[in-house]
Protein backbone atom coordinates (compact mmCIF):
# COMPACT_ATOMS: atom_id res chain seq x y z
CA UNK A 1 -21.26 5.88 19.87
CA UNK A 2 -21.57 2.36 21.31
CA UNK A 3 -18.83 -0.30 21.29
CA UNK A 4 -21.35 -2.75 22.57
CA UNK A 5 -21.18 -5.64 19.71
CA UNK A 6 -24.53 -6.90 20.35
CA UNK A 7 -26.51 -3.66 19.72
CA UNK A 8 -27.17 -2.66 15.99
CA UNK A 9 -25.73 0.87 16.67
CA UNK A 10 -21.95 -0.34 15.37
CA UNK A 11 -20.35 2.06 12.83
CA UNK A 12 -19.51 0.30 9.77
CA UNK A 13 -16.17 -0.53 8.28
CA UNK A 14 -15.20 0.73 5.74
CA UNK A 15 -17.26 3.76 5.25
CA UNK A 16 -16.89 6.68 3.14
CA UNK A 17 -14.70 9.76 2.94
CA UNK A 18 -16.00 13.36 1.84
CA UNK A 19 -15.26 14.75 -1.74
CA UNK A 20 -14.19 18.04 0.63
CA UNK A 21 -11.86 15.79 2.61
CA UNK A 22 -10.44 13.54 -0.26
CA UNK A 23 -7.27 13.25 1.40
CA UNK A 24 -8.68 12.11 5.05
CA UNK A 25 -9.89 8.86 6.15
CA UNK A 26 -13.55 8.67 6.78
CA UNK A 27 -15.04 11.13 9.03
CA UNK A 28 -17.48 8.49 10.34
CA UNK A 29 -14.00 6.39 11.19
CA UNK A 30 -12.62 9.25 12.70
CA UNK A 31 -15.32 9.77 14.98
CA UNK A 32 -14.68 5.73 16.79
CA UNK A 33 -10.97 7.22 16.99
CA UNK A 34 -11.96 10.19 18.58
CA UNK A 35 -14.03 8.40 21.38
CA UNK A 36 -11.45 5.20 21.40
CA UNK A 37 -8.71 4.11 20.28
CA UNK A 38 -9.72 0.13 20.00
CA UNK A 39 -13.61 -0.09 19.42
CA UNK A 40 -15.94 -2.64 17.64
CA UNK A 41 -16.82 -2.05 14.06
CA UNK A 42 -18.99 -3.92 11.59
CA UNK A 43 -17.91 -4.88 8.63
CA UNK A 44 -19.73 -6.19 5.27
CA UNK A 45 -20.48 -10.27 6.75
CA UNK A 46 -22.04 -8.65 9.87
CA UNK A 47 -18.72 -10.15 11.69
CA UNK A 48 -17.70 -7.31 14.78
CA UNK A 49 -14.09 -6.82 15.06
CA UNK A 50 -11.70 -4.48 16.84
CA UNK A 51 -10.60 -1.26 14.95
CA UNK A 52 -7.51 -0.43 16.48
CA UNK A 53 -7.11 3.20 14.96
CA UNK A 54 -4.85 4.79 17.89
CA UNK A 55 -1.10 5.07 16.32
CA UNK A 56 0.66 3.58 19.79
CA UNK A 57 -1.68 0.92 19.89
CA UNK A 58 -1.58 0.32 16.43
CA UNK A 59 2.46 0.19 16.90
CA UNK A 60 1.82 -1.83 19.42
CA UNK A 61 -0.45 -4.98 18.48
CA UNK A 62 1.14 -4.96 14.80
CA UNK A 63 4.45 -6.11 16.76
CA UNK A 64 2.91 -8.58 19.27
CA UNK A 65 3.48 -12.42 18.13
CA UNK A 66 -0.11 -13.22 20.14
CA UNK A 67 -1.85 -11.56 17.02
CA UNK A 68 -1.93 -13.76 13.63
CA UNK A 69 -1.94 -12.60 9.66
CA UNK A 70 -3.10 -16.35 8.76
CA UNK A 71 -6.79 -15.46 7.31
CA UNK A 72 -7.58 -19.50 7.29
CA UNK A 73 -8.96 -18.83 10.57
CA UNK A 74 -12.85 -18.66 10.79
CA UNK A 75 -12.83 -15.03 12.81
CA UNK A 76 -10.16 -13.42 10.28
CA UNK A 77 -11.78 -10.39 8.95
CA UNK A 78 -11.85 -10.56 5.16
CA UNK A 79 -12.04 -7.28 3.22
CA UNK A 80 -14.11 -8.66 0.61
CA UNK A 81 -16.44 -11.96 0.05
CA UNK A 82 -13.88 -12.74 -2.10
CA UNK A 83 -11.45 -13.67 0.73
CA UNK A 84 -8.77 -12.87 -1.86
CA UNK A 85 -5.97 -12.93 1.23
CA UNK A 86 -5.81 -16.85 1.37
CA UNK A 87 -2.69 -17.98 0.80
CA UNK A 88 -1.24 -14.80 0.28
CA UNK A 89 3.09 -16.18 0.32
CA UNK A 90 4.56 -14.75 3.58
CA UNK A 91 2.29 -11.87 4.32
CA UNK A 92 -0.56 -14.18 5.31
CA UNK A 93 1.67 -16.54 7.58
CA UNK A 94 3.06 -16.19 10.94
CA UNK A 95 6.53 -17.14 12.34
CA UNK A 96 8.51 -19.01 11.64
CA UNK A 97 7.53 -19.78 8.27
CA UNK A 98 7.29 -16.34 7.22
CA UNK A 99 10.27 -15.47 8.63
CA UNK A 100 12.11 -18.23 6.16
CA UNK A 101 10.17 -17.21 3.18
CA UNK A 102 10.73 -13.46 3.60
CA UNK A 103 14.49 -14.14 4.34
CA UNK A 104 14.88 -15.16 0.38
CA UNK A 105 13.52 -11.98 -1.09
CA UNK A 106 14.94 -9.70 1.14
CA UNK A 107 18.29 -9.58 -0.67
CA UNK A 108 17.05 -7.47 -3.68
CA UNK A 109 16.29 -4.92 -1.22
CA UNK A 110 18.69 -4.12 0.70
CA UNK A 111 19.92 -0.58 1.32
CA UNK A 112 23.09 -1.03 -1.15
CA UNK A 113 21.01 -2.69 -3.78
CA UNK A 114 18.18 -0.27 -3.57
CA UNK A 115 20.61 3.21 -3.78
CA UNK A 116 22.51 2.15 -6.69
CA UNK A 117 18.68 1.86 -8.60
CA UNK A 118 18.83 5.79 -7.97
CA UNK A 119 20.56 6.75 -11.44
CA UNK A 120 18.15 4.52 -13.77
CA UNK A 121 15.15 5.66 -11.96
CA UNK A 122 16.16 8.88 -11.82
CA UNK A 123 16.36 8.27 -16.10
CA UNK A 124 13.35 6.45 -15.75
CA UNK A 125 11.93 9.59 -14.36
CA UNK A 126 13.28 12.23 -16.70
CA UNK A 127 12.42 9.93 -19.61
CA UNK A 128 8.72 9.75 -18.77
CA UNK A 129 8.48 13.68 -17.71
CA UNK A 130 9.73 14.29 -21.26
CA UNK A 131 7.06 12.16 -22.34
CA UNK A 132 4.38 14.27 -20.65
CA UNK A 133 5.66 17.59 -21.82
CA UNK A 134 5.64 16.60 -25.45
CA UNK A 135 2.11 15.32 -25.41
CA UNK A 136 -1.14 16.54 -25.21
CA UNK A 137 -2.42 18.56 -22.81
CA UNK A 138 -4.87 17.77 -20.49
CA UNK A 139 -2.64 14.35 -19.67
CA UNK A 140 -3.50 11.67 -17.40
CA UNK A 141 -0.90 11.63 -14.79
CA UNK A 142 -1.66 8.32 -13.45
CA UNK A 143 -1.26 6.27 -16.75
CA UNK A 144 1.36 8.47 -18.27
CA UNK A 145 3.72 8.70 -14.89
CA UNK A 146 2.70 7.37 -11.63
CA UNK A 147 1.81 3.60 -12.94
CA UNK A 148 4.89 3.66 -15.13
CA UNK A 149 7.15 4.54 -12.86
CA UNK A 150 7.09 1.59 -10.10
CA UNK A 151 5.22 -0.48 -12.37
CA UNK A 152 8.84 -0.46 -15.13
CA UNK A 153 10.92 -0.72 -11.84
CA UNK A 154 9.43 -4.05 -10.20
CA UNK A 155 8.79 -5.50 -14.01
CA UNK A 156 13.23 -5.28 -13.97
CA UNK A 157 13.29 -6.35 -10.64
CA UNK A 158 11.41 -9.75 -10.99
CA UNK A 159 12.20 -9.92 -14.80
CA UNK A 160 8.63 -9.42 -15.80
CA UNK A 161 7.79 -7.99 -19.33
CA UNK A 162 6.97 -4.08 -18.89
CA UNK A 163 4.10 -4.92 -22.20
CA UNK A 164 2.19 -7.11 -19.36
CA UNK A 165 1.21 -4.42 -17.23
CA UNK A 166 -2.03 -3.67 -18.44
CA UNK A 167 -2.60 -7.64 -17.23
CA UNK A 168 -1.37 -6.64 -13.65
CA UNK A 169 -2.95 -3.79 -13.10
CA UNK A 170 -6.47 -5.39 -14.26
CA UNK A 171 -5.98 -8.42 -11.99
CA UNK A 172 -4.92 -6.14 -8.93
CA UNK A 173 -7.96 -4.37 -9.55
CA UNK A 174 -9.90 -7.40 -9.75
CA UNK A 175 -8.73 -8.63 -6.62
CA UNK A 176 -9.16 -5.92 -4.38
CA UNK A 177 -12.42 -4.73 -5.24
CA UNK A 178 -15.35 -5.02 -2.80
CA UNK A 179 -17.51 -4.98 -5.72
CA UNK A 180 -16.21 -8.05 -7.77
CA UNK A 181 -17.78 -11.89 -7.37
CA UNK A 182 -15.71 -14.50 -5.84
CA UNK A 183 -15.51 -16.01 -9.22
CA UNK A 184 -14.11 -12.42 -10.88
CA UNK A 185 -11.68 -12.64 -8.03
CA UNK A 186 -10.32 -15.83 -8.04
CA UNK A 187 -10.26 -16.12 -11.83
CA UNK A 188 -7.56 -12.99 -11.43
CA UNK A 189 -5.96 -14.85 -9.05
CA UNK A 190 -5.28 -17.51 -10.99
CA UNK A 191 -3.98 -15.81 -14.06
CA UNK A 192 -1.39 -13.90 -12.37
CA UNK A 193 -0.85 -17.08 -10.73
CA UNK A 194 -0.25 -19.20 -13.95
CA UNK A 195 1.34 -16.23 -15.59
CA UNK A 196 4.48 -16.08 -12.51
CA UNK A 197 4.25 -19.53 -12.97
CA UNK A 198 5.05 -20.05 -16.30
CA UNK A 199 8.12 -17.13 -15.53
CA UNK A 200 9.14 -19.75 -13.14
CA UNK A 201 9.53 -22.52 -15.35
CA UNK A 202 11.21 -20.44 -17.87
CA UNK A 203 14.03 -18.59 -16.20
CA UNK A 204 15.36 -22.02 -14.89
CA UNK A 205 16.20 -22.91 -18.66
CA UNK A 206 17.09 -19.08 -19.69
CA UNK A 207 17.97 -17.14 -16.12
CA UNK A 208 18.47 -13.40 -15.91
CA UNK A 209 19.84 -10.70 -13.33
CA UNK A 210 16.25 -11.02 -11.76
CA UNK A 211 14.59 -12.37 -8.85
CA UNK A 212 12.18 -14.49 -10.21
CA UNK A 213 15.59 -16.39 -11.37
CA UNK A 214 16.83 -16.03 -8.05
CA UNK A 215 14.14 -18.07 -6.99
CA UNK A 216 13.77 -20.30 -9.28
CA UNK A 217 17.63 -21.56 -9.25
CA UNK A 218 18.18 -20.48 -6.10
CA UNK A 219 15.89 -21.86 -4.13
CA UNK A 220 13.10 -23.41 -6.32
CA UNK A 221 15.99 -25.55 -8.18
CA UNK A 222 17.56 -26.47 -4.50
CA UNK A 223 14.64 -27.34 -2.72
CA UNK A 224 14.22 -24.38 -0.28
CA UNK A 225 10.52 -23.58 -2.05
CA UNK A 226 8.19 -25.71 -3.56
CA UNK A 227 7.47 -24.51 -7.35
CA UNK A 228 3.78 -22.82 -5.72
CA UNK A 229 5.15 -21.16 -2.95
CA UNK A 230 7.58 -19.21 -5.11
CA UNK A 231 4.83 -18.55 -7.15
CA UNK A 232 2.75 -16.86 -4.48
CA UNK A 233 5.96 -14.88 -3.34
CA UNK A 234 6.51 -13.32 -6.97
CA UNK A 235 2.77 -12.81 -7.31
CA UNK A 236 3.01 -10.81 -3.79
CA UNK A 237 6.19 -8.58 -5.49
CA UNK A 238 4.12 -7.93 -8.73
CA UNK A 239 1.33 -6.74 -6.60
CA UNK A 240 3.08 -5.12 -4.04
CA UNK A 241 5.48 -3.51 -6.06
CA UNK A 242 3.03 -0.96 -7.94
CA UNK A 243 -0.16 -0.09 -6.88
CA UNK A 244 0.47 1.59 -3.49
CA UNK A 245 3.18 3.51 -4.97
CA UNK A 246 1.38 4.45 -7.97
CA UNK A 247 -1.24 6.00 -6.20
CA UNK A 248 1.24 7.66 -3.36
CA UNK A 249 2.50 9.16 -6.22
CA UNK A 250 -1.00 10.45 -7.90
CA UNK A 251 -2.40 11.27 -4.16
CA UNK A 252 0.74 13.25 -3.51
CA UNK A 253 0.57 15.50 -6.71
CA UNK A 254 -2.96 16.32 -6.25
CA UNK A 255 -2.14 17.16 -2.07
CA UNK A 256 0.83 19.21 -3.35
CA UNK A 257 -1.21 20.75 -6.29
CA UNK A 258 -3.94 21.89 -3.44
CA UNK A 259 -1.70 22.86 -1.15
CA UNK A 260 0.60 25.28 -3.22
CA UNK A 261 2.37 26.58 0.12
CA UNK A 262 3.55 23.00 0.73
CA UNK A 263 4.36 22.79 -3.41
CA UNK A 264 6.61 25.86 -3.12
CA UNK A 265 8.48 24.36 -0.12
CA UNK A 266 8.84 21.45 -2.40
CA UNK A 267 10.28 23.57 -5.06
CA UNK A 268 12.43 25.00 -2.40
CA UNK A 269 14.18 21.90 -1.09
CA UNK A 270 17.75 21.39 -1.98
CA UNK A 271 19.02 18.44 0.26
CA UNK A 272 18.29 14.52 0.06
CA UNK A 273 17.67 15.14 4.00
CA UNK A 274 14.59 17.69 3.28
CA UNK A 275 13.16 15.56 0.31
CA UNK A 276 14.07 12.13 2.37
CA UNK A 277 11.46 14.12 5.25
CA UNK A 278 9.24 15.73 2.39
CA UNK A 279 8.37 12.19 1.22
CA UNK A 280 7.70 10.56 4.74
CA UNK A 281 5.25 13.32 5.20
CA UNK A 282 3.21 12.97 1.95
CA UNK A 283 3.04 9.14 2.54
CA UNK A 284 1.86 9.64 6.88
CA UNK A 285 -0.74 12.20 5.07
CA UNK A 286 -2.02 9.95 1.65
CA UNK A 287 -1.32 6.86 3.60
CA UNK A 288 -2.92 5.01 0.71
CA UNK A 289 -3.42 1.23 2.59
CA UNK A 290 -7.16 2.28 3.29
CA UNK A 291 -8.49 -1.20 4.56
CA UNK A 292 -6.39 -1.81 7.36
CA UNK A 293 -4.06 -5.11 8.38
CA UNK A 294 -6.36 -8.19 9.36
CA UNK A 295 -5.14 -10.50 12.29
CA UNK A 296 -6.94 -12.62 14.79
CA UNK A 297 -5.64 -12.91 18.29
CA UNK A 298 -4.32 -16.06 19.52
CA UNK A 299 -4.79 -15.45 22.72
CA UNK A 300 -6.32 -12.92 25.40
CA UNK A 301 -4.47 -9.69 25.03
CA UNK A 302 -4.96 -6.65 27.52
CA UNK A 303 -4.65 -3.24 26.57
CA UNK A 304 -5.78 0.13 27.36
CA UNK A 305 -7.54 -1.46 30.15
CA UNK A 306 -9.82 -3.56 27.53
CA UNK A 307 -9.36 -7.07 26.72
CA UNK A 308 -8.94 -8.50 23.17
CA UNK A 309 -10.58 -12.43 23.59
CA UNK A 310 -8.60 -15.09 21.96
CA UNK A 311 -10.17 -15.67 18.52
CA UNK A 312 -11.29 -11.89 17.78
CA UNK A 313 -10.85 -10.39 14.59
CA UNK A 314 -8.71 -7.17 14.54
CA UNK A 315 -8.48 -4.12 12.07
CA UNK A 316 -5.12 -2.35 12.51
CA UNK A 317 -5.87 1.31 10.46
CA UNK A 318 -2.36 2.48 9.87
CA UNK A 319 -4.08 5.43 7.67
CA UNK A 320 -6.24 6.40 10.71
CA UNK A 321 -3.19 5.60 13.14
CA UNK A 322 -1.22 8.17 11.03
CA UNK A 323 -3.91 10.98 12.01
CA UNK A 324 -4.39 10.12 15.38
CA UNK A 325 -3.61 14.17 17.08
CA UNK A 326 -2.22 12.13 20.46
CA UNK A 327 0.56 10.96 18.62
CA UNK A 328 1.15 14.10 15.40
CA UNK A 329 0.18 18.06 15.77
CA UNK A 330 -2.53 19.18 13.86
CA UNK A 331 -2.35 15.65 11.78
CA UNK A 332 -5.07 16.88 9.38
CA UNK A 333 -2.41 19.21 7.98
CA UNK A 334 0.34 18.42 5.35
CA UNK A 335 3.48 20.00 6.36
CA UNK A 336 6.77 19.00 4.72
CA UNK A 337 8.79 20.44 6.67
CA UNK A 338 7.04 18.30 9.88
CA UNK A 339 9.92 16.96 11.86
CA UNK A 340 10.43 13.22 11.10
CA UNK A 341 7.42 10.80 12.18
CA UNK A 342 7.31 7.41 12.40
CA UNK A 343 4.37 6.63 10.42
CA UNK A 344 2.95 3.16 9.66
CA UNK A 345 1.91 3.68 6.27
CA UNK A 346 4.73 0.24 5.45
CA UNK A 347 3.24 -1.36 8.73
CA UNK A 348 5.45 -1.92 11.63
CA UNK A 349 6.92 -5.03 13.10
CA UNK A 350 7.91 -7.97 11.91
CA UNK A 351 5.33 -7.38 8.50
CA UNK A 352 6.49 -4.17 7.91
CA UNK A 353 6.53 -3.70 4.02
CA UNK A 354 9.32 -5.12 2.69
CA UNK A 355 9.52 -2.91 -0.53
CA UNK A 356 9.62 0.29 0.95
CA UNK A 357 13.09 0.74 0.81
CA UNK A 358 12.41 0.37 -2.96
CA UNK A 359 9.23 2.70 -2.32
CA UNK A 360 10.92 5.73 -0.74
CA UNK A 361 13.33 5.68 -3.41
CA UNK A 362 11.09 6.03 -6.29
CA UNK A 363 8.95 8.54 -4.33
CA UNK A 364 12.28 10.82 -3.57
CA UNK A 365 13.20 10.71 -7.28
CA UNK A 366 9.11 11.44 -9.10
CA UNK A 367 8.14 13.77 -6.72
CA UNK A 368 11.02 16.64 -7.09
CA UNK A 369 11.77 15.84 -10.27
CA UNK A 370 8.13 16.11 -11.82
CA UNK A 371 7.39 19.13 -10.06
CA UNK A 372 10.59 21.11 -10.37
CA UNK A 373 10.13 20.43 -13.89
CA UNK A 374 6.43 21.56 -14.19
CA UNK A 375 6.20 24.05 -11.71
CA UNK A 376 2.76 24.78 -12.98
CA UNK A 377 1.48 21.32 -13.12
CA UNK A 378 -2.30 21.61 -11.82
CA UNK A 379 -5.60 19.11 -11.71
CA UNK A 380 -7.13 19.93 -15.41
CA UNK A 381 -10.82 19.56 -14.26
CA UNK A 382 -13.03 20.37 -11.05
CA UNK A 383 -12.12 18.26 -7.67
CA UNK A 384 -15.52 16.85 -7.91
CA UNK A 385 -14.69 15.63 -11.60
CA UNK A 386 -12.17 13.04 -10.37
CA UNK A 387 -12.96 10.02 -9.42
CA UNK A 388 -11.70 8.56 -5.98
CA UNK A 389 -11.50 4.80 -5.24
CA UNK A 390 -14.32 3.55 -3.03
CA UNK A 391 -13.47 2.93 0.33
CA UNK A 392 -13.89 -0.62 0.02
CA UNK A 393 -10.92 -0.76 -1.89
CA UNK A 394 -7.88 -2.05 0.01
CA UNK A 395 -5.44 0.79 -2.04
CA UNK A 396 -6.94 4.49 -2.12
CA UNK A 397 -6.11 6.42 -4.97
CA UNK A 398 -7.86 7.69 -7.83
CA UNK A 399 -8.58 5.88 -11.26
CA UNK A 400 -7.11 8.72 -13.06
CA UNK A 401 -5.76 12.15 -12.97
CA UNK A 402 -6.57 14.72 -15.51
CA UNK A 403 -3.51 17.53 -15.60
CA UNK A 404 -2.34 20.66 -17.19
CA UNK A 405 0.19 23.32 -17.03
């Protein structure tokens, strides 16, 4: 497989997984990993960046302050023509401005604030399994438990109205699929944008125990942020906040509900250590970030013998990366009992996801809890029934999830 950028023999990124596979990246992707590490892909505006898909090199560039997240550059490698990521708050900027802006939303999740959300999530939780059981049967276990779940929890945490979500989860759509016009794109953009907005203005006359009060009297009020740029930041927690997990949660029932070894070792956990390492292991294997993190080096960086020109576009594959057999034994395999990895499915370095405290939580409370108290919960129609998001999508998952029991 060439890694020559001026031949037309590039493989193509993204490209597609196998309905046999549904859990695995692309085997076409997993072929450049096999043969190297950091190769040359094409991707959909015939622009030739560097897949880094190897998990120490991965580890590696993610935490080197050469590489930038700022996609106003003309090499950055947009995921979509919509070139949604401009101005994305703090994840699309570099130090030290993202440094500052990250600093004022990292309070809300910090390790003490984060465990004592364990008893209403864990209500949350029990509340919405009670839901399932006393409704019909086949259920949809994406809109009846894995959206609600961190969808209800970040609504509380910014002070967002639950009865919105339907809005949210139509714009996130919108935005991150390959398949929408840069119009569709940027007219969800701007709703969710005038809709935080609007929050804004309204929790500096009526405040709550929230964060988008927090930043509007704290900072907005003080002059730390201008009235946009705290915008952008509680857009990026209302995005953030549910998607991934939502589908981590749906990808992770229907690995556990094929794998019924690894569901009965599930079943037969009884420490927060073993579910704390149960739920590492089902986000290294769903690893649900599907389109990579985009930077453009800033200058020449050498590695693996290769050298990355100032100005290329780069591709850092954190779901490949996860897989890669140099760095996990038999990757392909879920295996909750695996001794602890350090996966990048949150990133690594400086951008490392700054929710996943918040994240691992909710996953350690929905996954035991639903399946200890459905022990027969099982996909209601044929694998091939279900439909997977395209690979184009930045977010795998599935749009829903028929179950029984």
């Amino acid at each position: 497989m060439s890694a020559d950028p001026f031949t037309d023999e590039l493989p193509r990124f993204p490209a597609p997984r196998t309905r046999s596979c549904p859990f695995d990246p692309a085997p076409a992707l997993r072929a450049v990993q096999a043969e190297a590490p950091i190769a040359r892909v094409e991707i959909w505006d015939g622009s030739t960046p560097w897949l880094v898909s190897g998990y120490e090199e991965v580890r590696t560039l993610l935490r080197d302050p050469r590489l930038s997240a700022g996609p106003e550059h003309p090499n950055y490698p947009h995921s979509t023509p919509s070139k949604f990521m401009q101005r994305l708050s703090f994840l699309t900027m570099d130090a030290p401005e993202h440094t500052r802006q990250r600093r004022f939303v990292a309070k809300p999740f910090s390790a003490k604030r984060i465990e004592a959300m364990r008893p209403p999530i864990q209500e949350l939780v029990d509340d919405l399994v009670d839901r399932l059981l006393a409704g019909p049967k086949p259920a949809d276990l994406l809109e009846a438990f894995a959206l609600p779940v961190p969808c209800t929890v970040i609504c509380h945490l910014l002070g967002v109205p639950y009865d919105d979500h339907g809005f949210f989860a139509m714009s996130a759509k919108a935005l991150i699929n390959p398949r929408a016009t840069h119009e569709e794109a940027m007219a969800a953009r701007q709703g969710l944008v005038d809709y935080i907005d609007r929050l804004l203005t309204v929790k500096r006359t009526e405040p709550g125990e929230d964060l988008l009060s927090e930043l509007a009297n704290e900072h907005v009020a003080t002059g730390n942020l201008t009235q946009e740029d705290a915008t952008l930041i509680g857009m990026l927690m209302l995005l953030g906040g549910f998607d991934t997990t939502a589908n981590t949660i749906s990808l992770g029932v229907l690995a556990l509900t094929e794998n019924r070894d690894q569901f009965a070792v599930l079943l037969e956990m009884e420490t927060p250590a073993e579910i704390e390492g149960a739920v590492e292991e089902i986000l290294r294997y769903t690893a649900v970030p599907q389109g990579g993190r985009r930077r453009v080096a800033l200058a020449d960086i050498e590695i693996n013998g290769l050298v990355i020109r100032a100005g290329d576009g780069l591709i850092l594959a954190g779901d490949l990366a996860n897989r890669d057999a140099s760095a996990v034994e038999e990757p392909d395999r879920l295996d909750l009992r695996r001794p602890p990895h350090r996966h990048v499915t949150f990133g690594h370095g400086p951008h490392q996801c700054l929710g996943m405290p918040l994240a691992r939580l909710e996953l350690q409370v929905a996954f035991p809890t639903l399946l200890r108290r459905i022990p027969t919960l099982r996909r209601a129609v044929d694998m091939d029934q279900i439909e997977f998001r395209e690979p184009g999508m930045g977010v795998y998952g599935v749009n829903d999830l028929p179950v029984t029991w």
